[in-house]
PDB file of N, CA and C in Angstrom:
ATOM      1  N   UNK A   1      -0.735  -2.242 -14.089  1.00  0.00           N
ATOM      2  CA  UNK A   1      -0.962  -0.917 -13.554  1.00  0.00           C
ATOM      3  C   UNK A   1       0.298  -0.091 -13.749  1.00  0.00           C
ATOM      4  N   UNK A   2       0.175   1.112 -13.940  1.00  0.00           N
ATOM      5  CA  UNK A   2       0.927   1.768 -14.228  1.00  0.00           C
ATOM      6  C   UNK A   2       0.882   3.109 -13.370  1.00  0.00           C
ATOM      7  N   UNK A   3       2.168   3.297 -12.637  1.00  0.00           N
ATOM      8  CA  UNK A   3       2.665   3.909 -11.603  1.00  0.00           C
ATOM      9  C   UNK A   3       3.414   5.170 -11.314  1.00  0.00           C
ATOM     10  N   UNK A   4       3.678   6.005 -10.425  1.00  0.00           N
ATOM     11  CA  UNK A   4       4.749   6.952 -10.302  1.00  0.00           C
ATOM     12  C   UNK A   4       4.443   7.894  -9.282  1.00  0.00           C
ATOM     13  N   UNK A   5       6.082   8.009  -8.502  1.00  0.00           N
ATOM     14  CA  UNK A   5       5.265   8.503  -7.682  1.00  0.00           C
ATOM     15  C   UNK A   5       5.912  10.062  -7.856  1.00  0.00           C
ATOM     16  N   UNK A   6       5.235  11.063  -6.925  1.00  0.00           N
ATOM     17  CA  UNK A   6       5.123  12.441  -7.238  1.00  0.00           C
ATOM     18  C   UNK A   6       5.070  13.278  -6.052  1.00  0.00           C
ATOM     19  N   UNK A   7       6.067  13.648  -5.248  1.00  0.00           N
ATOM     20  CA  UNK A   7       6.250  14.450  -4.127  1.00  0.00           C
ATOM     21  C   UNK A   7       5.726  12.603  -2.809  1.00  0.00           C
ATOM     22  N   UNK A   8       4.943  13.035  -1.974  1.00  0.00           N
ATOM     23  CA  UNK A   8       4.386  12.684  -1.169  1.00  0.00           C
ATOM     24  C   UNK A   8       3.690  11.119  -1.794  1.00  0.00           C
ATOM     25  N   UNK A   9       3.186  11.344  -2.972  1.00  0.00           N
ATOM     26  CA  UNK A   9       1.854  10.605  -3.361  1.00  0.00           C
ATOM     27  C   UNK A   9       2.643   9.491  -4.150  1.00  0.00           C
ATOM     28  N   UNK A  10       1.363   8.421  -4.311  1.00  0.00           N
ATOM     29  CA  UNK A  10       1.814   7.179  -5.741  1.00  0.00           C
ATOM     30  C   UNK A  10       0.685   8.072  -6.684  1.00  0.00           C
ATOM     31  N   UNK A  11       0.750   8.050  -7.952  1.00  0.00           N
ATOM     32  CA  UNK A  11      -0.062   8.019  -8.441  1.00  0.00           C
ATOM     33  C   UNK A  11      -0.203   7.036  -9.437  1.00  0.00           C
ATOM     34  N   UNK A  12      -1.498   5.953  -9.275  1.00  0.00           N
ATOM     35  CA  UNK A  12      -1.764   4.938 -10.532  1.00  0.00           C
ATOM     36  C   UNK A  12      -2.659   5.527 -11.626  1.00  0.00           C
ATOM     37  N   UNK A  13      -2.567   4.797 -12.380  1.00  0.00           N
ATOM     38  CA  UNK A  13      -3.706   4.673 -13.940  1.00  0.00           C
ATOM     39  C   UNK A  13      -5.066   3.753 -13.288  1.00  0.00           C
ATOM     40  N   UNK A  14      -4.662   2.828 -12.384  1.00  0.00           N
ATOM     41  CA  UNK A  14      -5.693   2.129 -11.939  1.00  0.00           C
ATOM     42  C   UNK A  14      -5.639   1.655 -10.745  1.00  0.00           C
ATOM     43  N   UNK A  15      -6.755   1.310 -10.103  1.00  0.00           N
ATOM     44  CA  UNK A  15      -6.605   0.913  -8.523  1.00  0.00           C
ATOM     45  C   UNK A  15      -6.805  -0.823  -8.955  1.00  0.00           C
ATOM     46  N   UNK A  16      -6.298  -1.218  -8.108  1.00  0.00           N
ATOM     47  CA  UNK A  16      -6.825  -2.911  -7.463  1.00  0.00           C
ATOM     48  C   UNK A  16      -7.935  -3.515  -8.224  1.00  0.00           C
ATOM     49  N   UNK A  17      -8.081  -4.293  -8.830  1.00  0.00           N
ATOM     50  CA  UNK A  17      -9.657  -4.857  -9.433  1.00  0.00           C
ATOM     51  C   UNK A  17     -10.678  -3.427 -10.025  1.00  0.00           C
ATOM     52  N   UNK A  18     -10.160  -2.238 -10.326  1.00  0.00           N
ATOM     53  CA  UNK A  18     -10.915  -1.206 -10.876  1.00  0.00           C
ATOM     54  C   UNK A  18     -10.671  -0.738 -12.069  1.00  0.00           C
ATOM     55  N   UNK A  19     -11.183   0.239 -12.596  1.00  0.00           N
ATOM     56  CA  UNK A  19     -10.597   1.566 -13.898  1.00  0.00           C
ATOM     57  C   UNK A  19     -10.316   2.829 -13.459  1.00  0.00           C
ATOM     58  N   UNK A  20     -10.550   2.553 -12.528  1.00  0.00           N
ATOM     59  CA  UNK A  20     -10.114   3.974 -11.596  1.00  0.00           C
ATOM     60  C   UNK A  20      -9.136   4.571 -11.518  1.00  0.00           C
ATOM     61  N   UNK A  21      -8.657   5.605 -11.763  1.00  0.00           N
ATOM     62  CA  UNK A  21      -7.356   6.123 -11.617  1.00  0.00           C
ATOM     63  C   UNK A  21      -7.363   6.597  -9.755  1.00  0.00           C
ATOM     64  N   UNK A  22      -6.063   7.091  -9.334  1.00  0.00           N
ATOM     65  CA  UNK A  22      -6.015   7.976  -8.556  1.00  0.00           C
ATOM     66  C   UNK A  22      -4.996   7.730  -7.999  1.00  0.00           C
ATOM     67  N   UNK A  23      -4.873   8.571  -6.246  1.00  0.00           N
ATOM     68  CA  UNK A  23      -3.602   8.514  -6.006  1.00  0.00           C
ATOM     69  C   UNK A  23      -3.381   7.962  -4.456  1.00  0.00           C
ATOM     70  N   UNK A  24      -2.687   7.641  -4.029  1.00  0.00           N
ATOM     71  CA  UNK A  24      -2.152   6.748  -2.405  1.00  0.00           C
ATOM     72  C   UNK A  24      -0.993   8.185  -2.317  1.00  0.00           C
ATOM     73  N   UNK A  25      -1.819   8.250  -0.357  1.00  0.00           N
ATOM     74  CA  UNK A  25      -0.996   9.261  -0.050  1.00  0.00           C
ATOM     75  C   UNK A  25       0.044   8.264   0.823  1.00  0.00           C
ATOM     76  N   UNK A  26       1.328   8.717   1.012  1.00  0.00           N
ATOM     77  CA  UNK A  26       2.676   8.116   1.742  1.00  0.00           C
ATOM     78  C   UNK A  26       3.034   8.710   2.958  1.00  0.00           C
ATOM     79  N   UNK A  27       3.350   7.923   3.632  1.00  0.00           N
ATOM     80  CA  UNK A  27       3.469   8.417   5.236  1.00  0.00           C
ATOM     81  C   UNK A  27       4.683   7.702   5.847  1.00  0.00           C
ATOM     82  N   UNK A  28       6.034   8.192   5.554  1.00  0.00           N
ATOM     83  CA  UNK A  28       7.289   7.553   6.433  1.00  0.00           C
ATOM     84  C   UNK A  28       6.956   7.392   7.853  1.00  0.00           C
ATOM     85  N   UNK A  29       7.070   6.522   8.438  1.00  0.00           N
ATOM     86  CA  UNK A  29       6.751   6.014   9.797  1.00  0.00           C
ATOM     87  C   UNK A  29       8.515   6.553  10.421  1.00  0.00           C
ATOM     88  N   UNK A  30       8.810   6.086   9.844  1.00  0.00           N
ATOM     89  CA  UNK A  30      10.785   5.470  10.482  1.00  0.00           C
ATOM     90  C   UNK A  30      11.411   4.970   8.751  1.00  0.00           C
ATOM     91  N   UNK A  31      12.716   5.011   9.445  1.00  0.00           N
ATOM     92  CA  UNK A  31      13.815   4.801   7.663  1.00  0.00           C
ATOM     93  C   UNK A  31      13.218   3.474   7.400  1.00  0.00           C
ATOM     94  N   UNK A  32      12.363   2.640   8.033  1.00  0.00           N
ATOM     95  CA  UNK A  32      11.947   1.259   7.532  1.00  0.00           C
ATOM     96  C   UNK A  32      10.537   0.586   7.727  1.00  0.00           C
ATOM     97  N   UNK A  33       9.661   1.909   7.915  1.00  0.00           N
ATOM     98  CA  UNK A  33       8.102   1.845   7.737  1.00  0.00           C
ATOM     99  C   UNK A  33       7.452   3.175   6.602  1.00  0.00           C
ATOM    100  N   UNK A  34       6.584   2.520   5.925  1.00  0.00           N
ATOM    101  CA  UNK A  34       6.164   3.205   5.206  1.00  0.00           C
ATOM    102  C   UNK A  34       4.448   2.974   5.119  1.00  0.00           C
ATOM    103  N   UNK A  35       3.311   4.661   5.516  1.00  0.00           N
ATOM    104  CA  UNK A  35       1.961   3.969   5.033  1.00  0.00           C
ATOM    105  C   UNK A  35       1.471   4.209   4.292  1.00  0.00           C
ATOM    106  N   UNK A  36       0.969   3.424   2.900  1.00  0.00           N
ATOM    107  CA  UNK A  36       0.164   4.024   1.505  1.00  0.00           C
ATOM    108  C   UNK A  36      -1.301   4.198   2.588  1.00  0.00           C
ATOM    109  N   UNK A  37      -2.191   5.527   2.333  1.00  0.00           N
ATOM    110  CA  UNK A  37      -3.494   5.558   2.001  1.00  0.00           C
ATOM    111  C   UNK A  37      -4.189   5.435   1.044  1.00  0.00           C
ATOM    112  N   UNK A  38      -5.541   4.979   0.371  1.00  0.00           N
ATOM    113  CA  UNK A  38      -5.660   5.246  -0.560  1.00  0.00           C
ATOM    114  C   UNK A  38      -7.762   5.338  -0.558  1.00  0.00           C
ATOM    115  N   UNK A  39      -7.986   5.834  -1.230  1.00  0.00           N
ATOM    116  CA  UNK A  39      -9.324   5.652  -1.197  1.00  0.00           C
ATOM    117  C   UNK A  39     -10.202   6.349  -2.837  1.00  0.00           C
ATOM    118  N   UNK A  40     -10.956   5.301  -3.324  1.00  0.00           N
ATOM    119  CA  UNK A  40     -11.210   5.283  -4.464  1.00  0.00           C
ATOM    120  C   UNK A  40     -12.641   4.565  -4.257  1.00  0.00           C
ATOM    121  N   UNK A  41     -13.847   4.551  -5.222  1.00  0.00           N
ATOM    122  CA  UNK A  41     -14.903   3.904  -5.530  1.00  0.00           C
ATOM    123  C   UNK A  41     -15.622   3.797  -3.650  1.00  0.00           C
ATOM    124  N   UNK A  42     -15.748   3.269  -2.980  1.00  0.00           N
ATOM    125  CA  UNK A  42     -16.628   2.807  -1.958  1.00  0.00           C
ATOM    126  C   UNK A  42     -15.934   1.976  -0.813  1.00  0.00           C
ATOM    127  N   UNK A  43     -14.052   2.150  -1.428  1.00  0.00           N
ATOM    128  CA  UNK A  43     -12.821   1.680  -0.486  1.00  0.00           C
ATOM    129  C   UNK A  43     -12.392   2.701   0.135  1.00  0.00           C
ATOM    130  N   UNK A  44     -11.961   2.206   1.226  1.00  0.00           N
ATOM    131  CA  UNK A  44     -10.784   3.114   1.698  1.00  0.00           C
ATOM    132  C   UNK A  44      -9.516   1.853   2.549  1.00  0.00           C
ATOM    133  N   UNK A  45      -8.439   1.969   1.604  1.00  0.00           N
ATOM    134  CA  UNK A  45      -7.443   0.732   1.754  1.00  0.00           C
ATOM    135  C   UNK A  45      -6.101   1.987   3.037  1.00  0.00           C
ATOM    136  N   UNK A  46      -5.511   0.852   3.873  1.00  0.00           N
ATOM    137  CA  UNK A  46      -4.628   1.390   4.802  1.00  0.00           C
ATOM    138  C   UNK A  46      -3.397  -0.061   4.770  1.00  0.00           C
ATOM    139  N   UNK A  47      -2.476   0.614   4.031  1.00  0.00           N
ATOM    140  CA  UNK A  47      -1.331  -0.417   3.766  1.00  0.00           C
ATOM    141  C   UNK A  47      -0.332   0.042   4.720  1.00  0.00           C
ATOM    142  N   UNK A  48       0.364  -0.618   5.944  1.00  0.00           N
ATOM    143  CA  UNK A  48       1.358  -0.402   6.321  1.00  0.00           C
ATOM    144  C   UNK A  48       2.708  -1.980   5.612  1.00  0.00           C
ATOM    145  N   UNK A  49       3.652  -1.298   5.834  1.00  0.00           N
ATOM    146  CA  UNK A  49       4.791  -1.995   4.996  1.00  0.00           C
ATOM    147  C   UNK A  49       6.072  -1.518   5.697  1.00  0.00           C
ATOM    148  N   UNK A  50       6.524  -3.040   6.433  1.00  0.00           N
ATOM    149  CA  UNK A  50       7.297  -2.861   7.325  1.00  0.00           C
ATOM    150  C   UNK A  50       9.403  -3.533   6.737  1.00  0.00           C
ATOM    151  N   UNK A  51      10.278  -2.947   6.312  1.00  0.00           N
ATOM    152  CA  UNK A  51      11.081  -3.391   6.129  1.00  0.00           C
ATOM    153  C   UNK A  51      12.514  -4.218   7.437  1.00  0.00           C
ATOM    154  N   UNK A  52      12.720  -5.557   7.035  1.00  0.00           N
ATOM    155  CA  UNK A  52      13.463  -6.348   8.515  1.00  0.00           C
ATOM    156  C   UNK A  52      14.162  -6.435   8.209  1.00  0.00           C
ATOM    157  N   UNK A  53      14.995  -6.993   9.262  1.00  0.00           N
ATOM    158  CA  UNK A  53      16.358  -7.794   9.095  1.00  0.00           C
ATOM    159  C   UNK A  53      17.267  -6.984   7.380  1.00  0.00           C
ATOM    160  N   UNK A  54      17.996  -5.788   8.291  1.00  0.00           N
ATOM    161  CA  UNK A  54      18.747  -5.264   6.894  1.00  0.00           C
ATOM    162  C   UNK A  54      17.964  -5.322   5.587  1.00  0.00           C
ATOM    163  N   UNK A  55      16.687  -5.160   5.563  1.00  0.00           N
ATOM    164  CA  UNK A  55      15.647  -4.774   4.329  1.00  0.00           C
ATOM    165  C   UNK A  55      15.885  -5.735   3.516  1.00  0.00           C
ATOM    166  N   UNK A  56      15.975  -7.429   3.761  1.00  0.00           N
ATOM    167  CA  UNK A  56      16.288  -8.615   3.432  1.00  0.00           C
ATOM    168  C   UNK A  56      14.360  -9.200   3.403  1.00  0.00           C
ATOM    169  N   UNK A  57      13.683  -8.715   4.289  1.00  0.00           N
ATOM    170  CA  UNK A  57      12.144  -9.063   4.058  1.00  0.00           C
ATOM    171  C   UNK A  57      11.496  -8.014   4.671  1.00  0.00           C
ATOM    172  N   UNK A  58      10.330  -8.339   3.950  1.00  0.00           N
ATOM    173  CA  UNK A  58       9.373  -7.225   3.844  1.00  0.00           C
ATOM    174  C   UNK A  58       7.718  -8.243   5.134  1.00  0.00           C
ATOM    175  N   UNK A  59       7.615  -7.284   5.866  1.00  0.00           N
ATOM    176  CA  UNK A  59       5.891  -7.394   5.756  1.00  0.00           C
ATOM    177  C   UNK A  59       5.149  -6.247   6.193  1.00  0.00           C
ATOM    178  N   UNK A  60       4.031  -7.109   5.454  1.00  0.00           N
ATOM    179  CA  UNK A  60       2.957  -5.620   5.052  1.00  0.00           C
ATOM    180  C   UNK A  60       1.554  -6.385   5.644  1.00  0.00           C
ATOM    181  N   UNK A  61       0.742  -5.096   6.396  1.00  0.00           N
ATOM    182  CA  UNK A  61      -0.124  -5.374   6.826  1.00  0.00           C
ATOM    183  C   UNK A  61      -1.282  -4.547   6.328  1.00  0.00           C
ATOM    184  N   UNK A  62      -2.790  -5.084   5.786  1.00  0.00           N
ATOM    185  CA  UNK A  62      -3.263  -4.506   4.862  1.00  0.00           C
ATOM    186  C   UNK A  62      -4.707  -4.074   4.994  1.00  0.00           C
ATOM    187  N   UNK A  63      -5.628  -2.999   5.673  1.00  0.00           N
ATOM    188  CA  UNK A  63      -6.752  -3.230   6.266  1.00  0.00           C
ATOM    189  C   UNK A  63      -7.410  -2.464   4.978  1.00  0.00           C
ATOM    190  N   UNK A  64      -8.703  -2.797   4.878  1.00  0.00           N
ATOM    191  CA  UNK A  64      -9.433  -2.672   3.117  1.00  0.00           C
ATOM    192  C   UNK A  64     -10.839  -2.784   3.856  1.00  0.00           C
ATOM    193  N   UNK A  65     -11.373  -1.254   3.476  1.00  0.00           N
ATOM    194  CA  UNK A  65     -13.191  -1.211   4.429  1.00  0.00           C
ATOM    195  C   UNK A  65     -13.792  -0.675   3.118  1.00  0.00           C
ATOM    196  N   UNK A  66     -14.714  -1.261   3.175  1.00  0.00           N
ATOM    197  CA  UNK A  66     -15.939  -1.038   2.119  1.00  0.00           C
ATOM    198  C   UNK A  66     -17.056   0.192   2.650  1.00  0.00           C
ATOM    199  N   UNK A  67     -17.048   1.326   2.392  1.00  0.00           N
ATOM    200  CA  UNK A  67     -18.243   2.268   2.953  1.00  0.00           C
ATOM    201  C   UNK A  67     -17.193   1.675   4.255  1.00  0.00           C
ATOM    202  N   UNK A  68     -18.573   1.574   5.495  1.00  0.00           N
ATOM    203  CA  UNK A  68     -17.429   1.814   6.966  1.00  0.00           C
ATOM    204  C   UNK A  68     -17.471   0.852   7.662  1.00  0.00           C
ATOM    205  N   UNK A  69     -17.442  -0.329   6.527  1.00  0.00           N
ATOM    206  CA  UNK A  69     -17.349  -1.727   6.866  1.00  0.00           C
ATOM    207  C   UNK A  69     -16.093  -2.502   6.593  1.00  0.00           C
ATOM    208  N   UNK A  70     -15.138  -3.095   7.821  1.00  0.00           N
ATOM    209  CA  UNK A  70     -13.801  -3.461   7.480  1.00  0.00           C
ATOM    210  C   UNK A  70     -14.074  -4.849   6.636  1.00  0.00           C
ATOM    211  N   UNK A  71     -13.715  -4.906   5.538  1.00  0.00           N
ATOM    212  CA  UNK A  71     -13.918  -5.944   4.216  1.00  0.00           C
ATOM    213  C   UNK A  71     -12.750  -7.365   4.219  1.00  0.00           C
ATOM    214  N   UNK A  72     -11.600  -6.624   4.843  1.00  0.00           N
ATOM    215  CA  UNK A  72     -10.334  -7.428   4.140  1.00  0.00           C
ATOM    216  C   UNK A  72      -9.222  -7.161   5.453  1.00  0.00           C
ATOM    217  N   UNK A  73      -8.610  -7.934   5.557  1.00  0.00           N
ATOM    218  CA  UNK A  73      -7.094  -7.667   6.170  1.00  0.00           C
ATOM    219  C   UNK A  73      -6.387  -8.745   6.464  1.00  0.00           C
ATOM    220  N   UNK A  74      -5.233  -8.046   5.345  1.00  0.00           N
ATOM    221  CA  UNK A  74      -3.845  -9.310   5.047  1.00  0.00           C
ATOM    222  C   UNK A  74      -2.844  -8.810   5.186  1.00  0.00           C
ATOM    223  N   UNK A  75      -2.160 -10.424   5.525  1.00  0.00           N
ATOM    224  CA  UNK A  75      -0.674  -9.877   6.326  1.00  0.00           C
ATOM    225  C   UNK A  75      -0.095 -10.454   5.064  1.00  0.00           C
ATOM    226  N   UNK A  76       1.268  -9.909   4.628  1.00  0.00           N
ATOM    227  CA  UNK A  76       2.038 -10.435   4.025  1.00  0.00           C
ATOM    228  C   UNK A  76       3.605 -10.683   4.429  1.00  0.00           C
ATOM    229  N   UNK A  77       4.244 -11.539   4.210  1.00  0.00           N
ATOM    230  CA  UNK A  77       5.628 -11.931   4.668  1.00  0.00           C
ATOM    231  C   UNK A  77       6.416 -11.969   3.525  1.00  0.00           C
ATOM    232  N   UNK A  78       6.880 -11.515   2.991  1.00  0.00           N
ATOM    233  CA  UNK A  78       7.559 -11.153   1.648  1.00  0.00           C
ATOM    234  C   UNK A  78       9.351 -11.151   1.866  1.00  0.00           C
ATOM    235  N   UNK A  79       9.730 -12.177   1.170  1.00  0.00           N
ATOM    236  CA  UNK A  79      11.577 -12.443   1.310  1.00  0.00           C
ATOM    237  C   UNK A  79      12.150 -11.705   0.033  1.00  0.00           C
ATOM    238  N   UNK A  80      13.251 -10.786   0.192  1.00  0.00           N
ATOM    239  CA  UNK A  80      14.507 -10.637  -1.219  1.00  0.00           C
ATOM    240  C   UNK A  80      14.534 -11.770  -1.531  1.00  0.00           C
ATOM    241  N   UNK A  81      14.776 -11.835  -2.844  1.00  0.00           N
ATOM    242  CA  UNK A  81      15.454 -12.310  -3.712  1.00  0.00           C
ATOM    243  C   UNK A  81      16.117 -11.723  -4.550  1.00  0.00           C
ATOM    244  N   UNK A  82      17.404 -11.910  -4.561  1.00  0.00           N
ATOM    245  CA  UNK A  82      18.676 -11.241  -5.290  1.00  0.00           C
ATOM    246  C   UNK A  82      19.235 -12.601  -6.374  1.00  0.00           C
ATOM    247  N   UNK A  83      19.360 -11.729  -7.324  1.00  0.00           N
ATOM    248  CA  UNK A  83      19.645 -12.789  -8.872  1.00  0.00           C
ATOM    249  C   UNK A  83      20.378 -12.338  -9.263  1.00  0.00           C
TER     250      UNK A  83
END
């Protein structure tokens, strides 16, 4: 996928498992929360993404509704790695 973002927005070439183009709106919470919206095809995805411990790990919490049915929701725990 191919990315960039543009004022406020991400904009992709493609969404998640689609051909869809479009765009995720961004929402600074605090200097170390950030929320993508995004809604495309018959989704509407709500990514919050939380940065810890001196922005050393990441987690992200991920709710994904089909029409106005909640489909999906994953947590992720995500560590730096510096090389």
């Amino acid at each position: 996928m191919r990315a960039f973002i543009k004022g406020h927005q991400l904009i992709r070439e493609k969404f998640y498992l689609s051909d869809i183009d479009g765009i995720s709106n961004i929402r600074q919470v605090d200097e170390h929360e950030m929320i993508f919206e995004s809604s495309y095809e018959d989704w509407y995805i709500l990514e919050h993404t939380r940065l810890v411990y001196d922005d050393n790990y990441r987690f992200r919490v991920i709710y994904s509704w089909n029409g106005d049915k909640l489909q999906i929701v994953e947590n992720h725990h995500e560590t730096k790695i510096i090389t």
